[in-house]
PDB file of N, CA and C in Angstrom:
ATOM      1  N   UNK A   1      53.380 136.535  95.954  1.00  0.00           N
ATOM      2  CA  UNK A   1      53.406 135.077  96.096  1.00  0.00           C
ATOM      3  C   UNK A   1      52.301 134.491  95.216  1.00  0.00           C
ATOM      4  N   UNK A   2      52.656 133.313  94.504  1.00  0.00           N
ATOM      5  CA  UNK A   2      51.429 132.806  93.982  1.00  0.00           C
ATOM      6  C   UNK A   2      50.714 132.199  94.100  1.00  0.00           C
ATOM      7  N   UNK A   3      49.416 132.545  93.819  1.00  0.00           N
ATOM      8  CA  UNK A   3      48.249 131.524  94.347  1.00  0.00           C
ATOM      9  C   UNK A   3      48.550 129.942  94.958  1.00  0.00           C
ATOM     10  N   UNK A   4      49.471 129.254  94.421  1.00  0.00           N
ATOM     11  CA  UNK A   4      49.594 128.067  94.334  1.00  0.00           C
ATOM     12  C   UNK A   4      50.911 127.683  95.167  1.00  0.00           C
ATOM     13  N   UNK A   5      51.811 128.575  95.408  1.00  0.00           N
ATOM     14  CA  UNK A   5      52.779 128.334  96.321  1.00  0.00           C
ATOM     15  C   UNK A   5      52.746 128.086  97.479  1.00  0.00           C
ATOM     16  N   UNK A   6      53.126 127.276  98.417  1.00  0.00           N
ATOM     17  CA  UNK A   6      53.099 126.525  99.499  1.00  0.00           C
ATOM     18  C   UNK A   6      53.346 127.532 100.588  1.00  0.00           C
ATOM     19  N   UNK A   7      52.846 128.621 101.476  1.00  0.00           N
ATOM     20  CA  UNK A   7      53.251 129.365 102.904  1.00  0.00           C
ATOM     21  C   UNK A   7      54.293 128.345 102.940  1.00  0.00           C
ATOM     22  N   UNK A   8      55.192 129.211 103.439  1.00  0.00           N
ATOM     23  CA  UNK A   8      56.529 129.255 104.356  1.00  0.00           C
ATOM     24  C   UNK A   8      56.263 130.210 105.665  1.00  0.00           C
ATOM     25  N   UNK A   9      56.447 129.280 106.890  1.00  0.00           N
ATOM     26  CA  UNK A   9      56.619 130.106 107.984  1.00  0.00           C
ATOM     27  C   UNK A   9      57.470 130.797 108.465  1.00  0.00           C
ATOM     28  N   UNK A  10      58.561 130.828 107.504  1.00  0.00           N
ATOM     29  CA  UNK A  10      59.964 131.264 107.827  1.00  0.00           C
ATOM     30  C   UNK A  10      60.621 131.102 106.359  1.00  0.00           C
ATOM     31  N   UNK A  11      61.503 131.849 106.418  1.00  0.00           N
ATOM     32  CA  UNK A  11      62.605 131.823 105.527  1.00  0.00           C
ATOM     33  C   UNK A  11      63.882 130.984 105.766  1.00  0.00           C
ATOM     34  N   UNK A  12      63.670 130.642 106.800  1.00  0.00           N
ATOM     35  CA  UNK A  12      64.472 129.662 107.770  1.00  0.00           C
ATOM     36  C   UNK A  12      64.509 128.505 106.511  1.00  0.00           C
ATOM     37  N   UNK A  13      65.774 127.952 106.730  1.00  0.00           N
ATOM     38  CA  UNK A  13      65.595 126.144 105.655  1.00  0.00           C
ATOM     39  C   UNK A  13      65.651 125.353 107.222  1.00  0.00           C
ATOM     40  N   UNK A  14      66.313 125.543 107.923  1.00  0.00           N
ATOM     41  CA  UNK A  14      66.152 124.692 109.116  1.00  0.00           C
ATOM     42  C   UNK A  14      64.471 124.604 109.696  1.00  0.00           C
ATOM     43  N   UNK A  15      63.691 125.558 109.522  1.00  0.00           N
ATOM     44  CA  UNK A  15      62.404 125.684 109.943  1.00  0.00           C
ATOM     45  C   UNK A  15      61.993 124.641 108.967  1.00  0.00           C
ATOM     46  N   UNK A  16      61.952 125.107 108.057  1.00  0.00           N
ATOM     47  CA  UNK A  16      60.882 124.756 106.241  1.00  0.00           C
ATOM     48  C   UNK A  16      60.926 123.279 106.852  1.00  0.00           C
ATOM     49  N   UNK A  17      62.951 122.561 106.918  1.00  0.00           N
ATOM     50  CA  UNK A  17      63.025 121.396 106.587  1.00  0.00           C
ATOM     51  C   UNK A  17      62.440 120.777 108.066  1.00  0.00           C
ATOM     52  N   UNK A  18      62.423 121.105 108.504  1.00  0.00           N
ATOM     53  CA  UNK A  18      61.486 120.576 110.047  1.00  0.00           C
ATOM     54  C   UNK A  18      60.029 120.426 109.878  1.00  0.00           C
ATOM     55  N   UNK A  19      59.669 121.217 108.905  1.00  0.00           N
ATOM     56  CA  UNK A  19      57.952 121.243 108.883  1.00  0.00           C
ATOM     57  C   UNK A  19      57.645 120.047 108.183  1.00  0.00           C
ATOM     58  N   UNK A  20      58.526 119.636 107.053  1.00  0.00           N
ATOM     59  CA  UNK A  20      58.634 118.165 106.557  1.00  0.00           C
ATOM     60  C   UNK A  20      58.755 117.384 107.133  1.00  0.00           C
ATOM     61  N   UNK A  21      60.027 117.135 107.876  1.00  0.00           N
ATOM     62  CA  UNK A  21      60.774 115.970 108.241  1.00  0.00           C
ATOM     63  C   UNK A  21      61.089 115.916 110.047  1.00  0.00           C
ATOM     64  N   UNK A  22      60.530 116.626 110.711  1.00  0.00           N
ATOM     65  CA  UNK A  22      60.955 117.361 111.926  1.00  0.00           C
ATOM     66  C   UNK A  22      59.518 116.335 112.914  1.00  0.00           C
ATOM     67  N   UNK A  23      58.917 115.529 112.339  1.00  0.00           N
ATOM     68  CA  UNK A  23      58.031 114.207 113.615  1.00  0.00           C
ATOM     69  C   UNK A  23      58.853 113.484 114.018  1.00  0.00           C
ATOM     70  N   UNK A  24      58.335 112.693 114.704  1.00  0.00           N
ATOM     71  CA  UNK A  24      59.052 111.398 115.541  1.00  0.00           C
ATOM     72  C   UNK A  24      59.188 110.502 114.275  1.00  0.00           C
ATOM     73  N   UNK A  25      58.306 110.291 113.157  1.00  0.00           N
ATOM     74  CA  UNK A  25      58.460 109.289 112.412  1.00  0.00           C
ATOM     75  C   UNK A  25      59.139 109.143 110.922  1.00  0.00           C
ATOM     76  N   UNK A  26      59.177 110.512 110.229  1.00  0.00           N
ATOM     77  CA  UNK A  26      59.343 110.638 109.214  1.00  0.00           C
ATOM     78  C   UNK A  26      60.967 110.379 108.740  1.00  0.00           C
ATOM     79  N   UNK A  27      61.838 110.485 109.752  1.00  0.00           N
ATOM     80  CA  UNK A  27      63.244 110.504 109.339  1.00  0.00           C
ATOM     81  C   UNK A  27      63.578 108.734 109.288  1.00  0.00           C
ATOM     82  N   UNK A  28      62.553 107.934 110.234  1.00  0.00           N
ATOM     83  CA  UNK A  28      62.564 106.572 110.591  1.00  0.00           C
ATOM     84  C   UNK A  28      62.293 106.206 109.373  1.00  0.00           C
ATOM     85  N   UNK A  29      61.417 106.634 108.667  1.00  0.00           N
ATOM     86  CA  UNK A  29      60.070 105.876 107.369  1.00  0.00           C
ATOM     87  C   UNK A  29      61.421 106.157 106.070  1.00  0.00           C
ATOM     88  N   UNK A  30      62.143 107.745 106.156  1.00  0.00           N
ATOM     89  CA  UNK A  30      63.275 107.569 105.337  1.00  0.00           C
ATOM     90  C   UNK A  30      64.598 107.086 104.937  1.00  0.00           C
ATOM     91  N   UNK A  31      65.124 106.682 106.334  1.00  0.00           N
ATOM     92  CA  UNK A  31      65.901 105.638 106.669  1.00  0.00           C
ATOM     93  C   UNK A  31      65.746 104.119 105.787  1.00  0.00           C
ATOM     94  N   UNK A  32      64.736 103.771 106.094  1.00  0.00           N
ATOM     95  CA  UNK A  32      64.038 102.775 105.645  1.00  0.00           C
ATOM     96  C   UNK A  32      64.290 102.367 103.803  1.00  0.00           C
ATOM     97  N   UNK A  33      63.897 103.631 103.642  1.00  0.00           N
ATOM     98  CA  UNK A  33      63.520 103.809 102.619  1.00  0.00           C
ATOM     99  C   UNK A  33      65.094 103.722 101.914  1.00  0.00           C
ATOM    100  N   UNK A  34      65.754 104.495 102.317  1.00  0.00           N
ATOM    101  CA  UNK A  34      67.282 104.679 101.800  1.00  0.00           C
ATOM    102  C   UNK A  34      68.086 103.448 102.035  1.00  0.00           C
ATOM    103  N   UNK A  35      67.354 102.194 103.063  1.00  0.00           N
ATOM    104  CA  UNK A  35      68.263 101.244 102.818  1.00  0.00           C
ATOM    105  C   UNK A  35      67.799 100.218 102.266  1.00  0.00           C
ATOM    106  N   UNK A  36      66.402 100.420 101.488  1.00  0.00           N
ATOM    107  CA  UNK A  36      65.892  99.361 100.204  1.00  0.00           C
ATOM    108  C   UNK A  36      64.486  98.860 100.736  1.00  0.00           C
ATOM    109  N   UNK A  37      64.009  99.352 102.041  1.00  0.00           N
ATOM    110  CA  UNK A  37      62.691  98.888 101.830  1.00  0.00           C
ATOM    111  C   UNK A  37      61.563  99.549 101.126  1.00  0.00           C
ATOM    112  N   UNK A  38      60.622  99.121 100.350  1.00  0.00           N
ATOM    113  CA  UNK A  38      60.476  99.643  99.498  1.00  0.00           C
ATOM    114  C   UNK A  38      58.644  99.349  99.491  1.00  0.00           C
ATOM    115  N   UNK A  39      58.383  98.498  99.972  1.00  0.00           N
ATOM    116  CA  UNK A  39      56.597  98.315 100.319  1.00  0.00           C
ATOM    117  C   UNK A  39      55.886  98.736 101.417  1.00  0.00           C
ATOM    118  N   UNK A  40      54.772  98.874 101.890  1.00  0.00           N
ATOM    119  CA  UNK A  40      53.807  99.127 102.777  1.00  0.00           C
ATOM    120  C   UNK A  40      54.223  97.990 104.042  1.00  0.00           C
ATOM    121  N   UNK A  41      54.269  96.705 103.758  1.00  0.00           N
ATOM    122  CA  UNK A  41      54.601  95.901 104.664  1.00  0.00           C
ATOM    123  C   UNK A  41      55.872  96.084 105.353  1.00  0.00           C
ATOM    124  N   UNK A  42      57.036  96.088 104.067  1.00  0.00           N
ATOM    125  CA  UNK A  42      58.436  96.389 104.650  1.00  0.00           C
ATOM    126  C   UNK A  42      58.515  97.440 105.498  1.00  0.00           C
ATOM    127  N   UNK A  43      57.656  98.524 105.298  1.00  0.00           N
ATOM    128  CA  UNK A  43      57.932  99.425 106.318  1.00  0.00           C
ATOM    129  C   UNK A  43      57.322  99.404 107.303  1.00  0.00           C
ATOM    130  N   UNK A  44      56.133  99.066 107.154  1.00  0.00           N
ATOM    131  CA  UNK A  44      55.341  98.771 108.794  1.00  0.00           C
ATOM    132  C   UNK A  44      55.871  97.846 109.299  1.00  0.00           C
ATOM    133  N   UNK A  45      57.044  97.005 109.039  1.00  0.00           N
ATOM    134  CA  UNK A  45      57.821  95.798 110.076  1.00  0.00           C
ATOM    135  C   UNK A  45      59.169  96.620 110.456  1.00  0.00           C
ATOM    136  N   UNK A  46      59.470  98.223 110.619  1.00  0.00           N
ATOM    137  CA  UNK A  46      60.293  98.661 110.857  1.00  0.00           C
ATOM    138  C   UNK A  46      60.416  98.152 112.504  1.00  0.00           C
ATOM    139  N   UNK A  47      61.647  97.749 112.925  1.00  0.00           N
ATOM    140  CA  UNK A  47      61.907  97.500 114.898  1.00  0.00           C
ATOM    141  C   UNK A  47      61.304  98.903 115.354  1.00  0.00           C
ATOM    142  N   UNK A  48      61.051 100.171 114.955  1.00  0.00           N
ATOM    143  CA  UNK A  48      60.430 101.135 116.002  1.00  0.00           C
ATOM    144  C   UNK A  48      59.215 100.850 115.945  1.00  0.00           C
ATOM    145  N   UNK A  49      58.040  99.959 115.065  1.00  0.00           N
ATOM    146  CA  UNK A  49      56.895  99.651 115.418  1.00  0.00           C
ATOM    147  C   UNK A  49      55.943 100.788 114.665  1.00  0.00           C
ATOM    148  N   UNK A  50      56.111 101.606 113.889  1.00  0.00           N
ATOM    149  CA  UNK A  50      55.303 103.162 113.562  1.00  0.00           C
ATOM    150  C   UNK A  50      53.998 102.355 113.507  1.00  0.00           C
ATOM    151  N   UNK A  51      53.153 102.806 114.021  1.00  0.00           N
ATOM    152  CA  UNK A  51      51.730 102.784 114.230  1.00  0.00           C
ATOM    153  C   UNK A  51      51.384 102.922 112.447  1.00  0.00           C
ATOM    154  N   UNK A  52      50.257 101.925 111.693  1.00  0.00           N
ATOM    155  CA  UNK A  52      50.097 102.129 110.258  1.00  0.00           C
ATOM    156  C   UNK A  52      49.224 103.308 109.780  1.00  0.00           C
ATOM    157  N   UNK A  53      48.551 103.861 111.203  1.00  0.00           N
ATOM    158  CA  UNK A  53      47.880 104.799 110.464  1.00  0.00           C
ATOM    159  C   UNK A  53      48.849 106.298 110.076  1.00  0.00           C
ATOM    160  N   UNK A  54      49.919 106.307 111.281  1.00  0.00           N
ATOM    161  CA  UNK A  54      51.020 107.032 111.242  1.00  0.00           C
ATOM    162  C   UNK A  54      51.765 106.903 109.754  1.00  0.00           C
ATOM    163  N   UNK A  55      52.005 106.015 109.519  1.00  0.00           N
ATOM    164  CA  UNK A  55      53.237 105.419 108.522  1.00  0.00           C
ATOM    165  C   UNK A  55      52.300 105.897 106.891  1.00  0.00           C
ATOM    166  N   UNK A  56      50.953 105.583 106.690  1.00  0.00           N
ATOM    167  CA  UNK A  56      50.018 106.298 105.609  1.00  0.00           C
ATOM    168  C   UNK A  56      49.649 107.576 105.502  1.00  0.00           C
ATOM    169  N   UNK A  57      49.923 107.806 106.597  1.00  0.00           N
ATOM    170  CA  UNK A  57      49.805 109.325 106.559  1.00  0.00           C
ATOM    171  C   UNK A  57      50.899 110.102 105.698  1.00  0.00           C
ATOM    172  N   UNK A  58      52.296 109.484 106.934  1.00  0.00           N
ATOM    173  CA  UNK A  58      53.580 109.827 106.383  1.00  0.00           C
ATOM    174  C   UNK A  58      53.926 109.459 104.838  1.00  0.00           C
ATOM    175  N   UNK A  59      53.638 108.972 104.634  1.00  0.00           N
ATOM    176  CA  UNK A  59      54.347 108.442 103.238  1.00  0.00           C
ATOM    177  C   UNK A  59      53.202 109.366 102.325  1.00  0.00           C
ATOM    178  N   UNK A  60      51.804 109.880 102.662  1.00  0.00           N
ATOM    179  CA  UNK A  60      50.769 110.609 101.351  1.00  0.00           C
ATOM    180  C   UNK A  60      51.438 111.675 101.841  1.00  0.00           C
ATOM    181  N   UNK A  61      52.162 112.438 102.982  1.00  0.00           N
ATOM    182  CA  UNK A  61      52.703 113.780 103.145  1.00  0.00           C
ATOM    183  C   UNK A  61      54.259 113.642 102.121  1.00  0.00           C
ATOM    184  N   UNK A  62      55.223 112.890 102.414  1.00  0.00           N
ATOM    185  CA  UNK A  62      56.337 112.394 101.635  1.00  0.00           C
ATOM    186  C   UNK A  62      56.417 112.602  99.923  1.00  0.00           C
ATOM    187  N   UNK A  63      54.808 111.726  99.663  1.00  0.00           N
ATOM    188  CA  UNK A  63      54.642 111.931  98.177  1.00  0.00           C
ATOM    189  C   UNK A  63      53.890 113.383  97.499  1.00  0.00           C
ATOM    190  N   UNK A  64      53.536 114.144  98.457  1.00  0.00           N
ATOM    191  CA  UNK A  64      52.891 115.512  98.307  1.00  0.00           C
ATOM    192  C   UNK A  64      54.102 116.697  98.289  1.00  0.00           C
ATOM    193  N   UNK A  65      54.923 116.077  99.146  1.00  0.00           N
ATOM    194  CA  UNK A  65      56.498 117.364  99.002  1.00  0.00           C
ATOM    195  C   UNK A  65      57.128 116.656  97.569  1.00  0.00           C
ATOM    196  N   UNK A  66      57.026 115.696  97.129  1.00  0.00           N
ATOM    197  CA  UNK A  66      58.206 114.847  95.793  1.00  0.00           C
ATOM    198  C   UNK A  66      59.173 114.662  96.617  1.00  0.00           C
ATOM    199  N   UNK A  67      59.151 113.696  97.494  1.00  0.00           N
ATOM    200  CA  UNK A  67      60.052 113.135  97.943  1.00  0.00           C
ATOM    201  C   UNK A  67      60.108 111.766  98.009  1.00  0.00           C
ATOM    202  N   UNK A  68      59.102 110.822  98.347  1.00  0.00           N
ATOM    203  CA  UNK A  68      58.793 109.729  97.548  1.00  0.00           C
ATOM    204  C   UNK A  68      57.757 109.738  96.649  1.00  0.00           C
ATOM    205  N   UNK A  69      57.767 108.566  95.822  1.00  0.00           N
ATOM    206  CA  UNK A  69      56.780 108.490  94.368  1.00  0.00           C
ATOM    207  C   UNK A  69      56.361 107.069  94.646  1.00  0.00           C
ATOM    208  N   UNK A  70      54.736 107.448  94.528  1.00  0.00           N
ATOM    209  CA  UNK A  70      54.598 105.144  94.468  1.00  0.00           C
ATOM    210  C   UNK A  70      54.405 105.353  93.184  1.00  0.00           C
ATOM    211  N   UNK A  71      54.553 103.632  93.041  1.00  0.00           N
ATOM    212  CA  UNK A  71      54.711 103.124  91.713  1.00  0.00           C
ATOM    213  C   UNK A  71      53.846 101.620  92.068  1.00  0.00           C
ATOM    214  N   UNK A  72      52.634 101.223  91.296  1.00  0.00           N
ATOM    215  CA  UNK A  72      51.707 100.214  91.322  1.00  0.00           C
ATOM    216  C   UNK A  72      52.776  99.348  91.205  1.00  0.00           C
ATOM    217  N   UNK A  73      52.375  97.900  91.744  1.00  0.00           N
ATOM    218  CA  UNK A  73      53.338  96.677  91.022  1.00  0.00           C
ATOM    219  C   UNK A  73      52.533  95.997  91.547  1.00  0.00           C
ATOM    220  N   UNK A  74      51.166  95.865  92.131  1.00  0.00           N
ATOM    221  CA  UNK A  74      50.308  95.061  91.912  1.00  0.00           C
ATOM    222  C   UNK A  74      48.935  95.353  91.655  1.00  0.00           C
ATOM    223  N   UNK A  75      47.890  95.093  90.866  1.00  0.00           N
ATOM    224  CA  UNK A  75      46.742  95.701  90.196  1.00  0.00           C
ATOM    225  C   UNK A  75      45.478  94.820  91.388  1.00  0.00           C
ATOM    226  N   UNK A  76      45.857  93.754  92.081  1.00  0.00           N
ATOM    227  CA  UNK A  76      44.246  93.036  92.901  1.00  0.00           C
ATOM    228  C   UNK A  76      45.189  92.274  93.768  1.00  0.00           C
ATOM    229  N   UNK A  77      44.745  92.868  94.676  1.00  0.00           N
ATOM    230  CA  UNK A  77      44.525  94.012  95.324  1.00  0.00           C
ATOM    231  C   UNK A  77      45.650  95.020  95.269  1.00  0.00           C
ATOM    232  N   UNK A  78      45.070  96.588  95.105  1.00  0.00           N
ATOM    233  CA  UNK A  78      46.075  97.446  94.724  1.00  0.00           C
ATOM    234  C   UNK A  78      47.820  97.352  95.735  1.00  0.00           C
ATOM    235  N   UNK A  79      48.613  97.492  95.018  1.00  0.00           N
ATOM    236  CA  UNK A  79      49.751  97.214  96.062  1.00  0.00           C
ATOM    237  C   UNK A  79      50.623  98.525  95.537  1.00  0.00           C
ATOM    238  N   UNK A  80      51.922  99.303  96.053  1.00  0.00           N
ATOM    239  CA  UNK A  80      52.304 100.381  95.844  1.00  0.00           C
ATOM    240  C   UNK A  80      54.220 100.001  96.302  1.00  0.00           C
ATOM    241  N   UNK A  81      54.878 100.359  95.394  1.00  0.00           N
ATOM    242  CA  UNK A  81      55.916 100.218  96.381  1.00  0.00           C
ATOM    243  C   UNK A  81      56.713 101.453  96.382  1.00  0.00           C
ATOM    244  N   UNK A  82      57.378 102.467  97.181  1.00  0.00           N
ATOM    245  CA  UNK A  82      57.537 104.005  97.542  1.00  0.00           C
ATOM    246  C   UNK A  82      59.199 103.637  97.104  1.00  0.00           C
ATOM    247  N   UNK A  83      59.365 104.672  96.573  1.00  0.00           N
ATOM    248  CA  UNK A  83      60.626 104.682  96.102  1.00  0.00           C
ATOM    249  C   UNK A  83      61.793 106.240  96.005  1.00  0.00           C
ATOM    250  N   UNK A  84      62.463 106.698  96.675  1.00  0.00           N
ATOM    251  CA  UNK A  84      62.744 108.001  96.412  1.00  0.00           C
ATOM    252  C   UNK A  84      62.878 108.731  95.631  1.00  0.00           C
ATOM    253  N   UNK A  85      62.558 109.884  95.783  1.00  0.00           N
ATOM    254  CA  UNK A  85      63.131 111.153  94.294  1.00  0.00           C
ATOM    255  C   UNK A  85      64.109 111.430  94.594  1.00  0.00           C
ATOM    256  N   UNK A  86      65.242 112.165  93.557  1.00  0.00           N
ATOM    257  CA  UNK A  86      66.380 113.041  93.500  1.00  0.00           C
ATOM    258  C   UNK A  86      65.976 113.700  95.037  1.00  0.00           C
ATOM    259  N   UNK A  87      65.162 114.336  95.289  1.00  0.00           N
ATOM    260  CA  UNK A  87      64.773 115.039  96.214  1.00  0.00           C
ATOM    261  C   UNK A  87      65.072 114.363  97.606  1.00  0.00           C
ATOM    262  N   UNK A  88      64.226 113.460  97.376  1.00  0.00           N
ATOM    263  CA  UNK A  88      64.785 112.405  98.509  1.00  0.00           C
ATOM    264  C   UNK A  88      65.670 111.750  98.481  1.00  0.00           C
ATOM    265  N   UNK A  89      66.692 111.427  97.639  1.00  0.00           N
ATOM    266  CA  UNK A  89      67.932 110.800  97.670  1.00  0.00           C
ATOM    267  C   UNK A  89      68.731 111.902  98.065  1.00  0.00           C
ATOM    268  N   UNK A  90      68.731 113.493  98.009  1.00  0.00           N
ATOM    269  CA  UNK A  90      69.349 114.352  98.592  1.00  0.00           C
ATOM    270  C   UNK A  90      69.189 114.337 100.013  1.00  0.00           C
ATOM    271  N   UNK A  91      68.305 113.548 100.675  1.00  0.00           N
ATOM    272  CA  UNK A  91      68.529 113.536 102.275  1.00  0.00           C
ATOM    273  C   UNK A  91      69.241 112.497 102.858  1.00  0.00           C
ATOM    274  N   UNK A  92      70.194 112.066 101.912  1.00  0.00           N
ATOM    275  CA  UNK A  92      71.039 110.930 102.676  1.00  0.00           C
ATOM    276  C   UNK A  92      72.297 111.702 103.499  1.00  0.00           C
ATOM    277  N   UNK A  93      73.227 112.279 102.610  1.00  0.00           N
ATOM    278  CA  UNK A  93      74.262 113.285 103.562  1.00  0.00           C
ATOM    279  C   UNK A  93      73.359 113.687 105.295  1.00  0.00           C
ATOM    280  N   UNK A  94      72.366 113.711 105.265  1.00  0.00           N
ATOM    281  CA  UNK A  94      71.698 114.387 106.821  1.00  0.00           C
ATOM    282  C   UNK A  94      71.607 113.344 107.750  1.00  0.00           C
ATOM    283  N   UNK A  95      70.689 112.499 106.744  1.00  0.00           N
ATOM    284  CA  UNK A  95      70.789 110.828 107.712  1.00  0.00           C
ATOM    285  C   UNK A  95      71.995 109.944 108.284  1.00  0.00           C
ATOM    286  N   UNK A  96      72.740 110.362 107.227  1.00  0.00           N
ATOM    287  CA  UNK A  96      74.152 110.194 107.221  1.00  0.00           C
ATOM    288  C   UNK A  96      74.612 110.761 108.871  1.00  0.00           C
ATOM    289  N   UNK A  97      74.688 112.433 108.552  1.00  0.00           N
ATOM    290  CA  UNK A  97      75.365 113.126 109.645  1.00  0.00           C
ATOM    291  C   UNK A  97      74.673 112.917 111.352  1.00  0.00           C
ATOM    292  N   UNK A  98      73.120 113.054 110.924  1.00  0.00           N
ATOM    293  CA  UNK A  98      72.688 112.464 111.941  1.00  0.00           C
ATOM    294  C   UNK A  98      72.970 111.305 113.066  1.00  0.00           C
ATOM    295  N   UNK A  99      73.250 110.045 112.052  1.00  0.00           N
ATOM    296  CA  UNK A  99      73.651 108.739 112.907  1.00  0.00           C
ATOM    297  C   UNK A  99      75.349 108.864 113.155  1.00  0.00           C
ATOM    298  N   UNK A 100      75.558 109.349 112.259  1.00  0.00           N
ATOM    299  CA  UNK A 100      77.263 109.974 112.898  1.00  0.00           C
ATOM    300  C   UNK A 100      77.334 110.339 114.638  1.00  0.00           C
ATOM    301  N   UNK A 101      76.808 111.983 114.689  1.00  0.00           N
ATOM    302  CA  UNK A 101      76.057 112.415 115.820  1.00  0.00           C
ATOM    303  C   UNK A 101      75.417 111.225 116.928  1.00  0.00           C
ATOM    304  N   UNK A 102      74.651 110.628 116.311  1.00  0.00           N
ATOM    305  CA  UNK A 102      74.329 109.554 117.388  1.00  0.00           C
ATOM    306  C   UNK A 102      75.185 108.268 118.114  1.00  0.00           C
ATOM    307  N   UNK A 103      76.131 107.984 116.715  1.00  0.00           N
ATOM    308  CA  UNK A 103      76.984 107.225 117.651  1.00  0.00           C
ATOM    309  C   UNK A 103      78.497 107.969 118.420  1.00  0.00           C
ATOM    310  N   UNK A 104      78.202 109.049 117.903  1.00  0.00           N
ATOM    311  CA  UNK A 104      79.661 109.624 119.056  1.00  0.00           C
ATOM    312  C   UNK A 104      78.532 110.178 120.528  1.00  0.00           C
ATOM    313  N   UNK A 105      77.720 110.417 120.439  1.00  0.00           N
ATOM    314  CA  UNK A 105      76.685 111.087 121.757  1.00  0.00           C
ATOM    315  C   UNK A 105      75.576 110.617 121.960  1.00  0.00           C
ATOM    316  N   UNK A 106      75.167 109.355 121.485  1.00  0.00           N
ATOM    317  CA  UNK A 106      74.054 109.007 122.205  1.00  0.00           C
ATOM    318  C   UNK A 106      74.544 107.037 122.700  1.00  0.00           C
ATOM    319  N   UNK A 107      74.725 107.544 124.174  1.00  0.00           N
ATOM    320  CA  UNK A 107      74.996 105.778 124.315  1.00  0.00           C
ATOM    321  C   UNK A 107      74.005 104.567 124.264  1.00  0.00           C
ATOM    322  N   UNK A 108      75.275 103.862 123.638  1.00  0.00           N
ATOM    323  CA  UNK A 108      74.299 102.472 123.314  1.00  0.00           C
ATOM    324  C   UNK A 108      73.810 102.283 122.080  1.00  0.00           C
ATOM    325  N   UNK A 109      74.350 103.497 121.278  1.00  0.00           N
ATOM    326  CA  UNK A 109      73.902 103.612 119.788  1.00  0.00           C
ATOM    327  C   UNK A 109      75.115 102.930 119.063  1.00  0.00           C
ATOM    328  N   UNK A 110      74.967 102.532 118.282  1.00  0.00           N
ATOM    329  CA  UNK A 110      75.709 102.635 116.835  1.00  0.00           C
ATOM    330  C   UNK A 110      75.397 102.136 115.477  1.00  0.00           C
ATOM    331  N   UNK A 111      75.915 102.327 114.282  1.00  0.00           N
ATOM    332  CA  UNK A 111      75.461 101.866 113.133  1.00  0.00           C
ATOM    333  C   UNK A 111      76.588 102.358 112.196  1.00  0.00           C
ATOM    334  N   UNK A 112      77.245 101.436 111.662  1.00  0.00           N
ATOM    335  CA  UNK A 112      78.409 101.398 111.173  1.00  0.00           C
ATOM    336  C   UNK A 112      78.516 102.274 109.753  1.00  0.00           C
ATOM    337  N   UNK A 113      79.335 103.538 109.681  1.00  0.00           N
ATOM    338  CA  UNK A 113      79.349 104.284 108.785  1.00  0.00           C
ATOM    339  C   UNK A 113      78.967 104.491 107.831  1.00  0.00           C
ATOM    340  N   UNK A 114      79.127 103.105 106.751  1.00  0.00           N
ATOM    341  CA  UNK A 114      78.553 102.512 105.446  1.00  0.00           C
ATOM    342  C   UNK A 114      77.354 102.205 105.468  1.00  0.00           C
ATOM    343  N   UNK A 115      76.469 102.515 106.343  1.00  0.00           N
ATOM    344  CA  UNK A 115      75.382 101.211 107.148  1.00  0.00           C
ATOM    345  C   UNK A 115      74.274 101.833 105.644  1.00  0.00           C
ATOM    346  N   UNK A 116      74.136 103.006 105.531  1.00  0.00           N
ATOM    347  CA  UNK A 116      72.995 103.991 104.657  1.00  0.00           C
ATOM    348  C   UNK A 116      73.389 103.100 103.310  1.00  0.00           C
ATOM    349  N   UNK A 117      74.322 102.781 102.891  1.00  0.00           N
ATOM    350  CA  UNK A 117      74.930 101.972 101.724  1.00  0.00           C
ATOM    351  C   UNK A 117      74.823 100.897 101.459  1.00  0.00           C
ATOM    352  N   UNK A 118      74.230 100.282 102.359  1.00  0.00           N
ATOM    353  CA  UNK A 118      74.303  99.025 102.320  1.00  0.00           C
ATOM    354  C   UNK A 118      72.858  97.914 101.993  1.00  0.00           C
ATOM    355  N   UNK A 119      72.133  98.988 101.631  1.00  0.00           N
ATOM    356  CA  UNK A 119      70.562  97.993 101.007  1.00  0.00           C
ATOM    357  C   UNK A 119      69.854  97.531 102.778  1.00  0.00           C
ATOM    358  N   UNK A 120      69.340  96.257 102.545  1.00  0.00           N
ATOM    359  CA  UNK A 120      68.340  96.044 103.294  1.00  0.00           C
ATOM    360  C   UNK A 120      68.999  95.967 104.793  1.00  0.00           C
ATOM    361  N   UNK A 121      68.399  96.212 105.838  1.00  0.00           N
ATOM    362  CA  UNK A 121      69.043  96.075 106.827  1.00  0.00           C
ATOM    363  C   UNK A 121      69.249  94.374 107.316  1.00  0.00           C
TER     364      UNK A 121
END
């Protein structure tokens, strides 16, 4: 293994992808993300409320796997707006299947098929 390669606790991809994405918050912050919000503010006004020290955390872990990338767009005071990689645009099919799953078995849920497609909520 090389010096520089990341431990894996498993060979597992269901493990690996849990060690990423497997908190209470991170699948919320990508959601988000996949339906066009795209700043520090926009996402800390998510309806689940993520606590901001939570949500900075998440997003410097996010940009440490290449899954989101900030990009400056304001210089005073510094401003950042998070935007996905290939990497992270490959987790839409899950988010996808996920809220599928939730509205056939979790009551009181729903969110209309196209919903991931559809930009801002």
């Amino acid at each position: 293994m090389s010096p520089h390669k990341k431990f894996l606790r498993s060979r597992c991809p269901i493990v690996n992808g849990l060690d990423v994405f497997g908190d209470k918050w991170t699948l919320v912050i990508l959601r988000d993300l996949i339906c066009g919000e795209e700043t520090y503010s926009e996402l800390a006004s998510s309806p689940e409320r993520i606590p901001t020290n939570r949500l900075a955390e998440r997003l410097k872990m996010l940009e440490a796997e290449n899954i989101v990338k900030k990009s400056l767009y304001q210089n005073k005071p510094k401003r950042y707006r998070y935007l996905l990689t290939e990497k992270g645009k490959d987790l839409l099919p899950a988010l996808q299947e996920i809220a599928r799953w939730g509205n056939k078995h979790m009551e009181d849920t729903w969110i209309p098929p196209d919903w991931f497609m559809q930009g801002k909520r």
